[in-house]
Protein backbone atom coordinates (compact mmCIF):
# COMPACT_ATOMS: atom_id res chain seq x y z
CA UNK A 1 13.50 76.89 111.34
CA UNK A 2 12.15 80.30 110.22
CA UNK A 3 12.95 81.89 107.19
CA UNK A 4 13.63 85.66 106.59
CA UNK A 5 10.84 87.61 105.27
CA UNK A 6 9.85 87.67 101.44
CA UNK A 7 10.08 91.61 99.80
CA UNK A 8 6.67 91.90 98.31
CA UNK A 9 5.82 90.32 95.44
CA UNK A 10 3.03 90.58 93.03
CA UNK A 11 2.61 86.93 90.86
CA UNK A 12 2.75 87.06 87.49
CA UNK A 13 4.08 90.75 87.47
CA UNK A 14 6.88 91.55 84.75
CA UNK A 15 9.96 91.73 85.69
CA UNK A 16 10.82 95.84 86.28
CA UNK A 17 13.27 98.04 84.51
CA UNK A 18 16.06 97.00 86.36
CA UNK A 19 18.60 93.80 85.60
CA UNK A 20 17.54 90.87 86.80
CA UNK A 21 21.46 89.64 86.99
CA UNK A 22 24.35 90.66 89.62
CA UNK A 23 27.68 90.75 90.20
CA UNK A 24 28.75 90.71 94.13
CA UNK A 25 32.76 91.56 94.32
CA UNK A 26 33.50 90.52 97.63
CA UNK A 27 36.98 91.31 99.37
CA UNK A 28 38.00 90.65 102.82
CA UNK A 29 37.08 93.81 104.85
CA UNK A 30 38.52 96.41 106.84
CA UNK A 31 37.49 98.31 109.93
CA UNK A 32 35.35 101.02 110.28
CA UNK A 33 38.16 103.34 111.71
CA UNK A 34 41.81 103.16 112.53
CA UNK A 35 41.09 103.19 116.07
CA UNK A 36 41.36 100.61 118.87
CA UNK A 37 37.51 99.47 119.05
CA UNK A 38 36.68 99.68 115.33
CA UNK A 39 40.08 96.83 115.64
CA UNK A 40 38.54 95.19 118.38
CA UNK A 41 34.95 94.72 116.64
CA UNK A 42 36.95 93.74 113.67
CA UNK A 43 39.99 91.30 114.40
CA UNK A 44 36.76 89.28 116.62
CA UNK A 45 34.99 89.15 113.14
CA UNK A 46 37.79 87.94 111.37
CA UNK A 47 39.69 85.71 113.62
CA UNK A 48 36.64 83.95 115.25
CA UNK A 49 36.41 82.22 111.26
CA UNK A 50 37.22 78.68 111.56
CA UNK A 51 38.28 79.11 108.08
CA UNK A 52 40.85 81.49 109.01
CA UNK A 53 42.46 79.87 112.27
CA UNK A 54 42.27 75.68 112.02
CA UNK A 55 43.03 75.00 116.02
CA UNK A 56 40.44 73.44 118.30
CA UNK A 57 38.21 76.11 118.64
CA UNK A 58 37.56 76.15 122.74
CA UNK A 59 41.68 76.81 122.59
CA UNK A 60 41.85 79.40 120.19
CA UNK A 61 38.60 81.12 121.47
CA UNK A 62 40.33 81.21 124.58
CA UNK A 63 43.58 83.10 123.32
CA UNK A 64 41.53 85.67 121.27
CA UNK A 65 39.45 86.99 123.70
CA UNK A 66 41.90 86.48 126.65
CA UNK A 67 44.87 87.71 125.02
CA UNK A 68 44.83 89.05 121.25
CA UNK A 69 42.10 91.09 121.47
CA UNK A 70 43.53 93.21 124.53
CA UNK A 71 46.60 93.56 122.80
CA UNK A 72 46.36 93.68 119.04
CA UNK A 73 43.43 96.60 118.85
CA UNK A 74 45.78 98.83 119.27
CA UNK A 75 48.81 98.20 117.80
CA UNK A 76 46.63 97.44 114.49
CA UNK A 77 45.23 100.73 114.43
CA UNK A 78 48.23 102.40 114.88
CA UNK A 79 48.91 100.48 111.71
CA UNK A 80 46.00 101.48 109.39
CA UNK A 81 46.18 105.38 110.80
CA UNK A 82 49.28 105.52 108.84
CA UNK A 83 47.73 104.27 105.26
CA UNK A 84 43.75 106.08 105.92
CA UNK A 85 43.08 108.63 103.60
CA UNK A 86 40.00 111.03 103.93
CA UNK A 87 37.91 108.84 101.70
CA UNK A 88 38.37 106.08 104.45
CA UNK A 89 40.58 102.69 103.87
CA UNK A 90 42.07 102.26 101.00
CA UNK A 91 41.05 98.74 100.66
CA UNK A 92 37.54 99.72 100.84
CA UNK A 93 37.79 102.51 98.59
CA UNK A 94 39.48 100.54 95.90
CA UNK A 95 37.03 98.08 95.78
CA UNK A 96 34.45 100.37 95.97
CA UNK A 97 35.75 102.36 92.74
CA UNK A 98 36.24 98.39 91.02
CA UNK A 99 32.43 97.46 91.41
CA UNK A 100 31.33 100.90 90.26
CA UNK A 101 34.07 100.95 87.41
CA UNK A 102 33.38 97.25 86.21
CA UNK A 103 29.40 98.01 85.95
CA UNK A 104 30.47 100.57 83.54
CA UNK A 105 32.88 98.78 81.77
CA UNK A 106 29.95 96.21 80.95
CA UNK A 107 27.70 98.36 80.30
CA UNK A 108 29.92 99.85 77.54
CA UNK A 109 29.91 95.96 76.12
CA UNK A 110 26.08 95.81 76.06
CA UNK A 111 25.63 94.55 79.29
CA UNK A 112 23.28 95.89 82.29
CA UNK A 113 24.25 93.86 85.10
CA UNK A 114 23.59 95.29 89.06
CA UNK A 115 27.65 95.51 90.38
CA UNK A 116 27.93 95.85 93.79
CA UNK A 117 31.06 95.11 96.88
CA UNK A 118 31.12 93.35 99.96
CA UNK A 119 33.22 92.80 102.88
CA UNK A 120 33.74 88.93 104.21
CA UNK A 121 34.33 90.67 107.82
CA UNK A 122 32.87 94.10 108.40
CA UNK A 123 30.50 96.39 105.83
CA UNK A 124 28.77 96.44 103.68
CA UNK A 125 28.59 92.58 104.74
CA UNK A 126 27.75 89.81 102.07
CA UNK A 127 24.21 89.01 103.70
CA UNK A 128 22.76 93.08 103.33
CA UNK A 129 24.16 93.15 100.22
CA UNK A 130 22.68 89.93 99.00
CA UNK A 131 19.23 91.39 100.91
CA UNK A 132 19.44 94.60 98.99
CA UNK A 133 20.37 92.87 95.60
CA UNK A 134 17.10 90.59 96.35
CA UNK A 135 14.95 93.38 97.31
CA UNK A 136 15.81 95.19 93.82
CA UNK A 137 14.68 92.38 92.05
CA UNK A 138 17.68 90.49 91.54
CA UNK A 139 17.29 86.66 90.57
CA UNK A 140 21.16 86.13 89.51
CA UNK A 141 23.77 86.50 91.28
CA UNK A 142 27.77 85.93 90.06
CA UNK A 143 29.77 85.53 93.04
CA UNK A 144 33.09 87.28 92.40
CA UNK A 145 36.06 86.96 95.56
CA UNK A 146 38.47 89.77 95.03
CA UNK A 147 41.38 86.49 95.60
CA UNK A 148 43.13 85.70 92.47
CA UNK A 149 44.22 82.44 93.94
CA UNK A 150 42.42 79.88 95.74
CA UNK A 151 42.33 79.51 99.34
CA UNK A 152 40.21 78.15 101.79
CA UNK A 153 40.70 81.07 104.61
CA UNK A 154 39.46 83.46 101.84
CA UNK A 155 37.87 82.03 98.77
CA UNK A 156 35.83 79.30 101.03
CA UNK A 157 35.31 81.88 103.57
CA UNK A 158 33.49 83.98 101.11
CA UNK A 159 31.00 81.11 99.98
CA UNK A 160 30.13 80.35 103.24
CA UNK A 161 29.06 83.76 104.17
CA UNK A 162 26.67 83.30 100.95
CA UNK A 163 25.55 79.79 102.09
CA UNK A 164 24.62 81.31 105.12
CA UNK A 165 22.71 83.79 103.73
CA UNK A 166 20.50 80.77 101.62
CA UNK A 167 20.22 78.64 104.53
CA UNK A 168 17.89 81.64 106.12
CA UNK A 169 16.17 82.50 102.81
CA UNK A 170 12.99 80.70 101.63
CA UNK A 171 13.72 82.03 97.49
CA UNK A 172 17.34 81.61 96.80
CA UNK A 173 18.37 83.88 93.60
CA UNK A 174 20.30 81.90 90.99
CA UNK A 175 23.90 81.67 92.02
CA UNK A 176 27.43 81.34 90.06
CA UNK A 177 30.66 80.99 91.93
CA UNK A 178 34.50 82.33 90.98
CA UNK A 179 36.92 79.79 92.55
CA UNK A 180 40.12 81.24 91.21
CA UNK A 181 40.99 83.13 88.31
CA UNK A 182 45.14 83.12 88.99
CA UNK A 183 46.07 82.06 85.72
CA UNK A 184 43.34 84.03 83.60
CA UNK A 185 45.06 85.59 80.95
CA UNK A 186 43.58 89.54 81.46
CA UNK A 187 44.61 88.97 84.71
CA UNK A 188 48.36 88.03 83.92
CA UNK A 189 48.19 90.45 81.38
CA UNK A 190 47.36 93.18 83.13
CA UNK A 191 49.99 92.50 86.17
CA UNK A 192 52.67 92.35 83.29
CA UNK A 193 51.55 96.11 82.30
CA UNK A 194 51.99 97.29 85.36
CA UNK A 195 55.22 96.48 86.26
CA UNK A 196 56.19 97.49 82.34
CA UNK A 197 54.76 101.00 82.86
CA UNK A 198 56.55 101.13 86.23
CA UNK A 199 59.83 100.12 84.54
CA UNK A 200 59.64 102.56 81.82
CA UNK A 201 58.52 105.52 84.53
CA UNK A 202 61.81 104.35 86.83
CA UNK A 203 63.90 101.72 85.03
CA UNK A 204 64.34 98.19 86.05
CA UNK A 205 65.47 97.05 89.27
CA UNK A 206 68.10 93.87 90.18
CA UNK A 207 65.40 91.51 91.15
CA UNK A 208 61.69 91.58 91.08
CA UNK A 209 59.75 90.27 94.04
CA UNK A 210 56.49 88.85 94.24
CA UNK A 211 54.83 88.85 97.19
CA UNK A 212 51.69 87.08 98.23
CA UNK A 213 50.03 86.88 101.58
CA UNK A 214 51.38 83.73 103.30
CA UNK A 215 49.22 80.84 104.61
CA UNK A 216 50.13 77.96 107.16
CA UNK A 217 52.35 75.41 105.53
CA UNK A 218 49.65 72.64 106.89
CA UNK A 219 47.16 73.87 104.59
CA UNK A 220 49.29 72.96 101.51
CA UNK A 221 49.61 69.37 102.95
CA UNK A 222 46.25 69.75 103.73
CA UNK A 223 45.51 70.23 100.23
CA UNK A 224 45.01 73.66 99.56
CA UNK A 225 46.47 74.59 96.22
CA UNK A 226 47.16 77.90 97.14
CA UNK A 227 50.97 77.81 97.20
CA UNK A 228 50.56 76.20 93.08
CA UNK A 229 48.38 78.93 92.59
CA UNK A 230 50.90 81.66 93.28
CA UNK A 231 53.73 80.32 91.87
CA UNK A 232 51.43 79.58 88.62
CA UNK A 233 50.76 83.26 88.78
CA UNK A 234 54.55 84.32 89.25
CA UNK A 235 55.21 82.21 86.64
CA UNK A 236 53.07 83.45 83.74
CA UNK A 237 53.68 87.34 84.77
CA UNK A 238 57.61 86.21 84.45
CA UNK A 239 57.22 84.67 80.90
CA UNK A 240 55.31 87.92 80.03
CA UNK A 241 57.53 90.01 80.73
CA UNK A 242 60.70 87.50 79.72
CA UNK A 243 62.51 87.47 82.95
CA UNK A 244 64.63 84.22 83.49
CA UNK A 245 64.35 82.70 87.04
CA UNK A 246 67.35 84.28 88.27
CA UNK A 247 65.73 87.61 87.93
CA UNK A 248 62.31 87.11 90.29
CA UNK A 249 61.60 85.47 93.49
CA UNK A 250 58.56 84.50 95.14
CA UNK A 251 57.79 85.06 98.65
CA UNK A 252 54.88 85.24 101.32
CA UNK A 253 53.90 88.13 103.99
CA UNK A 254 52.37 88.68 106.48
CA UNK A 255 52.67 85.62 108.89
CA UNK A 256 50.87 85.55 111.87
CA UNK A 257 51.79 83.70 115.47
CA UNK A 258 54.46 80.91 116.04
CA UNK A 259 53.47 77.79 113.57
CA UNK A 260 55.34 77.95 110.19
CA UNK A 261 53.60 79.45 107.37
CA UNK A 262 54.53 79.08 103.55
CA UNK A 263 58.04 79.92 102.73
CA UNK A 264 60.14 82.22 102.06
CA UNK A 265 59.06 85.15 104.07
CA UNK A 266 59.29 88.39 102.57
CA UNK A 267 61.10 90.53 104.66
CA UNK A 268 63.33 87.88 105.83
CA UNK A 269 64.13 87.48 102.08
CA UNK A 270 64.56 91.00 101.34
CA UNK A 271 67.14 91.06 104.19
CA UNK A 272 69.33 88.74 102.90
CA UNK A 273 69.10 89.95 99.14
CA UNK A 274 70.65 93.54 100.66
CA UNK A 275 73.22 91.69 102.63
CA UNK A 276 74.56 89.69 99.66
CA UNK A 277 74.93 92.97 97.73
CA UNK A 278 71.32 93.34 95.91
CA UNK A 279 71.32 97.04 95.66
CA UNK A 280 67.40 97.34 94.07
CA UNK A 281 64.13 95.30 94.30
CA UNK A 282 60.67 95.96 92.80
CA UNK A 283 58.26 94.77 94.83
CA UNK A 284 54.69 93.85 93.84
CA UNK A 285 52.48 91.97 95.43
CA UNK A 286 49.94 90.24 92.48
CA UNK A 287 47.47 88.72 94.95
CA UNK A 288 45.96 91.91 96.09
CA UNK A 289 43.66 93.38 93.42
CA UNK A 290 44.04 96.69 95.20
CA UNK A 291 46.05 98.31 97.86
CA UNK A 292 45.50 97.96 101.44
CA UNK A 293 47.21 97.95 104.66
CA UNK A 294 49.45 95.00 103.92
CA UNK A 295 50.82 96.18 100.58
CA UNK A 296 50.83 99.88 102.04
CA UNK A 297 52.01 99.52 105.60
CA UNK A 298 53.97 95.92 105.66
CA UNK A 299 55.51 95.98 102.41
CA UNK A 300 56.00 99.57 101.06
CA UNK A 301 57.24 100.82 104.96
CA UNK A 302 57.94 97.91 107.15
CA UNK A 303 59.88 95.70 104.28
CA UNK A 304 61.63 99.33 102.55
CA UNK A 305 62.72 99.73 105.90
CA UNK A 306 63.97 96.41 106.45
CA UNK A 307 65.84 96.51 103.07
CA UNK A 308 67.23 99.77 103.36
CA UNK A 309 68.70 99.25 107.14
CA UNK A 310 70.07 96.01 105.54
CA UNK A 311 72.54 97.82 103.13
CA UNK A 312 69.66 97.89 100.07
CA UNK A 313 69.83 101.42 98.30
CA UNK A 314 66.49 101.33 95.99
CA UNK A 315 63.20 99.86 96.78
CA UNK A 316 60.62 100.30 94.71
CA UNK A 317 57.24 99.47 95.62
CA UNK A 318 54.66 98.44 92.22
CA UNK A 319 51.13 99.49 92.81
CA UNK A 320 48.36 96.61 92.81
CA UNK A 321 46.18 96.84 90.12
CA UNK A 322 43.89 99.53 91.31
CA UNK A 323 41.38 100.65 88.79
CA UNK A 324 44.22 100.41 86.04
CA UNK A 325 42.59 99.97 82.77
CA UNK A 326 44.08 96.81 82.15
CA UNK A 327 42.38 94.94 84.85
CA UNK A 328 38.98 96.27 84.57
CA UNK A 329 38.91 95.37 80.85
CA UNK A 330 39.77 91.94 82.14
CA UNK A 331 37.58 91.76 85.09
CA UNK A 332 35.02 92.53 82.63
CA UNK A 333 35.74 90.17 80.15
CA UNK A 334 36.39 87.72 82.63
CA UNK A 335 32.78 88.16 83.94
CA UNK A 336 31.28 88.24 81.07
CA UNK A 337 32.11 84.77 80.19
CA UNK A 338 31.16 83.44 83.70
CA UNK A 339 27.65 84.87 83.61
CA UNK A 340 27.55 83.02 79.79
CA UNK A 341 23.61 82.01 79.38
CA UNK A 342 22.32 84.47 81.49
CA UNK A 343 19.71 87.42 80.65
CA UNK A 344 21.84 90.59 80.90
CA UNK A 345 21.27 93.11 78.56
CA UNK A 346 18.76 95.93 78.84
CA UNK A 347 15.08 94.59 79.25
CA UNK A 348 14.08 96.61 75.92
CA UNK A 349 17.38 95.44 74.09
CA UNK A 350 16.08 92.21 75.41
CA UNK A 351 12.89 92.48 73.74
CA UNK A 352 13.64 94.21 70.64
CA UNK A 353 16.34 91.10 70.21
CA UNK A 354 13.18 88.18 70.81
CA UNK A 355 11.29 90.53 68.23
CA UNK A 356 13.85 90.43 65.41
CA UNK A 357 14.74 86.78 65.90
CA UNK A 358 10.27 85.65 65.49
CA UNK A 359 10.36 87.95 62.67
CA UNK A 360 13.41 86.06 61.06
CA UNK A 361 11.66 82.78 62.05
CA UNK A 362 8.72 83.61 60.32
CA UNK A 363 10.18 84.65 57.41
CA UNK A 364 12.61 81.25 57.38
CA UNK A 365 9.23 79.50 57.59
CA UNK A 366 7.18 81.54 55.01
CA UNK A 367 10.09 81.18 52.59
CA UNK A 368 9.66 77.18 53.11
C-alpha cells in the first residue's frame, strides 16, 4: 500500500507561528447548486454510504443508479432552489459562519486553535480539509460532527471519512472524537433561549413540536441510541423551559422509501393536531445546529402547509440555532473542555507561561 505524500518537513525545526491544534466541524453536506446534476453528483455521494442505507448493497446499488438517481435529481433541486440564497445553501453558509465564529469565540478565551468545516458528502470534503490542516502544521485535531445526537448514518459516517483519511497517511495528527453532545447543558441551554426569545417576540403557541430527522426503526433495535438521544434532548429543553408533557410532542421527519422509520412522523402528526382542534404549533427542530433544506423547505413550507390545509390557523416555525450567541458560547465551552491537555494558546503566551512557571520553580527551590 502507498501512502500519500509527506508536506516538507525540516527535523528538529520549531514549530511555526501558527497553532499546532484544530477543530474540524463537520456537517453533512449539500450540493454545489440547486440544479439537477449538482443532485445527481450529490444524492450518489450520499446514498452510496453503507452507513446511510443498511440493504445488501448489489440490491440497493441497483435501485440508485437504475431508478433514484433518474428521478430524484430533479425533484430535489427543485427543492433547494426554493431555500438558496445568493451566498449559496444555507446549510453551508451556516456552518461556514459557526467555524469562523467559534475560532473567535476561543480566541476571546485565550485560545488559538485552527477552526475549520467540512462536508461528510460534497465540499470542502473531510480528507482536503484534514490535508490542508496537515499541511499548515497541524498535529491535533478535535473532531467535532455538527449531530447533537448519536447516530450511526451521521456521527459514524463522519469518523469513517477521517479513518479513511489515516489509513492513506504515513503521520497521523493527534485525533479527539465528539460522539454526542445531546444532553450538554450549553447546548440545552441555548435551545431553551431560543424558543423563549421566540415566545416573547410572538407569544406562545398550543403545543410545541420537536422535530428531529427520523431514522429506520431497525436501527433502534439494532442498537442505535439515537431515538434515547432525542427524547433525552426534548426532555431537558422541556424542563427548561417548564412545560408539562401535555404541552410538547416529539416527532421525526423526513422519512425516506417504504420501510418504517422512527415514529411519529411529523407531518402526519401535525395533521391530526389541526383536525382535533389545535389551532397553533411552534415548531423547532433541535437536531439541526443550523438551517437547511429540511428545516426550511420540509418543515417551515411542506408541514405549514400541511397544518394549515388541515384546519391549523398559526404555525410558527423556531429558527435552529444559527450563530445565536447562546450556542457559540457553548460550542466553545464545550470544546474547550474536549481539547483539555492540549497545547492551545498562542506559541509566545505559551512560552512566556513555561518562563514564569521555571522562574517560580527556582525560586520554590532557592527558598528551600
Amino acid at each position: 500500500m502507498s501512502f500519500a505524500p509527506e508536506p516538507a518537513f525540516s527535523h528538529g525545526a520549531a514549530p511555526n507561528a501558527a497553532s499546532t491544534t484544530a477543530i474540524l466541524l463537520c456537517n453533512l453536506g449539500t450540493p454545489d447548486a440547486p440544479t439537477a446534476p449538482a443532485l445527481r453528483r450529490y444524492l450518489a455521494e450520499f446514498l452510496s454510504d453503507a452507513r446511510v442505507v443498511e440493504i445488501p448493497r448489489l440490491l440497493w446499488l441497483l435501485i440508485l443508479h437504475g431508478i433514484i438517481l433518474r428521478t430524484r435529481p430533479a425533484k430535489s433541486a427543485k427543492k433547494y432552489a426554493s431555500i438558496w440564497t445568493p451566498e449559496g445553501s444555507p446549510l453551508k453558509v451556516w456552518t461556514q459562519k459557526q467555524a469562523t465564529m467559534l475560532r473567535g469565540y476561543l480566541a476571546v478565551r485565550g485560545h488559538n486553535v485552527e477552526v475549520r468545516y467540512a462536508m461528510r458528502y460534497g465540499h470542502p470534503s473531510i480528507a482536503s480539509q484534514l490535508e490542508q490542516l496537515k499541511a499548515d502544521g497541524v498535529t491535533r485535531v478535535l473532531v467535532l460532527p455538527a449531530y447533537p445526537q448519536y447516530s450511526a448514518t451521521t456521527t459514524a459516517s463522519v469518523f469513517d471519512a477521517v479513518y479513511a483519511w489515516a489509513a492513506r497517511t504515513r503521520l497521523i495528527p493527534e485525533f479527539r472524537f465528539v460522539n454526542q453532545y445531546h444532553d450538554d447543558a450549553g447546548y440545552i441551554n441555548a435551545l431553551a433561549a431560543r424558543i423563549r426569545h421566540h415566545w416573547q417576540q410572538n407569544g406562545q403557541a398550543e403545543q410545541l413540536v420537536m422535530s428531529f430527522h427520523g431514522v429506520p426503526e431497525r436501527t433502534l433495535k439494532l442498537g442505535d441510541p439515537y431515538h434515547c438521544h432525542c427524547h433525552k434532548t426534548a426532555r431537558l429543553i422541556a424542563e427548561k423551559l417548564g412545560l408539562s408533557k401535555d404541552r410538547y410532542k416529539v416527532t421525526f421527519q423526513s422519512r425516506f422509501g417504504k420501510a418504517k422509520w422512527l415514529e411519529p412522523y411529523t407531518e402526519p402528526t401535525l395533521i391530526k393536531m389541526a383536525q382535533a382542534g389545535v389551532e397553533s404549533v411552534d415548531v423547532m427542530c433541535p437536531g439541526f445546529t443550523g438551517d437547511c433544506l429540511e428545516t426550511l423547505e420540509e418543515i417551515n413550507m411542506e408541514a405549514r402547509h400541511a397544518f394549515t390545509q388541515a384546519g391549523g390557523k398559526a404555525f410558527h416555525y423556531i429558527d435552529c440555532l444559527n450563530d445565536s450567541p447562546e450556542w457559540l458560547a457553548a460550542l466553545a465551552d464545550f470544546s474547550i473542555t474536549q481539547m483539555g491537555g492540549w497545547p492551545t494558546a498562542p506559541l509566545a503566551a505559551e512560552a512566556e507561561q513555561r518562563a514564569a512557571s521555571r522562574a517560580a520553580a527556582l525560586a520554590l527551590g532557592a527558598a528551600r
